[in-house]
Protein backbone atom coordinates (compact mmCIF):
# COMPACT_ATOMS: atom_id res chain seq x y z
CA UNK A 1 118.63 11.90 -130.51
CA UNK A 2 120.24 10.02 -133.00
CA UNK A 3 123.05 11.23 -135.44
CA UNK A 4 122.73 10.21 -138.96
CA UNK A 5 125.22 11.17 -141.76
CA UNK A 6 124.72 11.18 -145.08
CA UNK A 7 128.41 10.97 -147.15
CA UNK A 8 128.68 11.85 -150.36
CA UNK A 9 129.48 14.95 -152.85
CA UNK A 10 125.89 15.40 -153.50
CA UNK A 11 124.87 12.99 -156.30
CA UNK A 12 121.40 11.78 -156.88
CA UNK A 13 122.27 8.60 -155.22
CA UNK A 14 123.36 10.74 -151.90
CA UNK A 15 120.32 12.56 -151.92
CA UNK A 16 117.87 9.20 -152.54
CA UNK A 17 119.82 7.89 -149.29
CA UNK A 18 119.57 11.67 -147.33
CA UNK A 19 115.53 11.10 -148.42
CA UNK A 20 115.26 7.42 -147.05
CA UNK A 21 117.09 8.31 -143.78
CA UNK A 22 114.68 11.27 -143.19
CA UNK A 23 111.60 8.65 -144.11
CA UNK A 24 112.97 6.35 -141.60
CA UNK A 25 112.96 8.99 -138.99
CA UNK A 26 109.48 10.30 -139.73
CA UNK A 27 107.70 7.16 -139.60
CA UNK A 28 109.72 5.79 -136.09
CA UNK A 29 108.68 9.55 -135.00
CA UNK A 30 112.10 9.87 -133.83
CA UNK A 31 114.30 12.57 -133.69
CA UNK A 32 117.77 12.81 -135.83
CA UNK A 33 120.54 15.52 -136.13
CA UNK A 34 120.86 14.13 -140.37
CA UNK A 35 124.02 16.08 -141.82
CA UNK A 36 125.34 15.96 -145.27
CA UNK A 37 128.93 15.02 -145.46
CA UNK A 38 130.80 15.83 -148.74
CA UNK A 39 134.23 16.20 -147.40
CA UNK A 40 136.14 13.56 -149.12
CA UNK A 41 138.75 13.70 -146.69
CA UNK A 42 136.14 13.00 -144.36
CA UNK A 43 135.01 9.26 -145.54
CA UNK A 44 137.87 7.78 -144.42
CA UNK A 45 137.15 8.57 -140.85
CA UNK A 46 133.36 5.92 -141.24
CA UNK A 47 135.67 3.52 -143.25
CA UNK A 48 133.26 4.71 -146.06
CA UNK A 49 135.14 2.95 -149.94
CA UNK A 50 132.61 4.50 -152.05
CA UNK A 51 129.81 6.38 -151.64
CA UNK A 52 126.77 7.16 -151.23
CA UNK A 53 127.48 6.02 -147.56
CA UNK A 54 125.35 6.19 -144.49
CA UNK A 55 126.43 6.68 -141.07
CA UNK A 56 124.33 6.18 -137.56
CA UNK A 57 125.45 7.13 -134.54
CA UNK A 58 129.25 7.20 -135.76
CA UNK A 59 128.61 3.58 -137.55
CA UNK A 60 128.82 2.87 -141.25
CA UNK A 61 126.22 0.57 -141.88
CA UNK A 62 125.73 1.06 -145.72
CA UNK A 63 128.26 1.92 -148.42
CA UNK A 64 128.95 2.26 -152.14
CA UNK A 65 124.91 1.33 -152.78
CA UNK A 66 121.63 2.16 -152.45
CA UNK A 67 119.67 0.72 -149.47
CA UNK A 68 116.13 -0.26 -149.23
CA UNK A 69 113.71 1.22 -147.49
CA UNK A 70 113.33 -1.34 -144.73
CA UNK A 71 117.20 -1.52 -144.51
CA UNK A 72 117.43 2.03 -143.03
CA UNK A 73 114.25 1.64 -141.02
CA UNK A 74 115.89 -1.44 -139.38
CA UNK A 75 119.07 0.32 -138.92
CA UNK A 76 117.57 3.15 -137.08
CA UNK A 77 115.79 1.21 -134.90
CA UNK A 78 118.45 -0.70 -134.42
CA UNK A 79 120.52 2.52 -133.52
CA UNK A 80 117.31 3.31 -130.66
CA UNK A 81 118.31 0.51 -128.57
């Protein structure tokens, strides 16, 4: 199962990156544990400058933006193998 976290204090932006993780999931039919993270003292810990930020399996691989669609599915399928 993977582990997806979603960092930010709850913004629109966090929640259009919580939304494209959980679309990512759904279509790789794939299970995730996705948590919301708005503990600022907690960003530090990813690395994570600005948010929104998006962590996988304990690995910051988006920050301060938006990502596409196809950016998180790749990153989750990434995080399969």
């Amino acid at each position: 199962m993977l582990d997806i976290k979603v960092l930010g204090p709850g913004c629109d932006n966090c929640k259009k990156v919580e939304a494209l993780a959980k679309q990512a999931v759904a279509n790789l039919g794939v299970e995730a544990a996705i948590e919301k993270i708005i503990d600022r003292a907690e960003y530090p810990k990813y690395g994570l400058l600005y948010t929104p930020g998006l962590v996988i399996n304990n690995k910051l691989v988006c920050g301060g933006r938006i990502p596409t669609e196809a950016e998180v599915l790749t990153w989750v399928a990434d995080a399969l193998n």
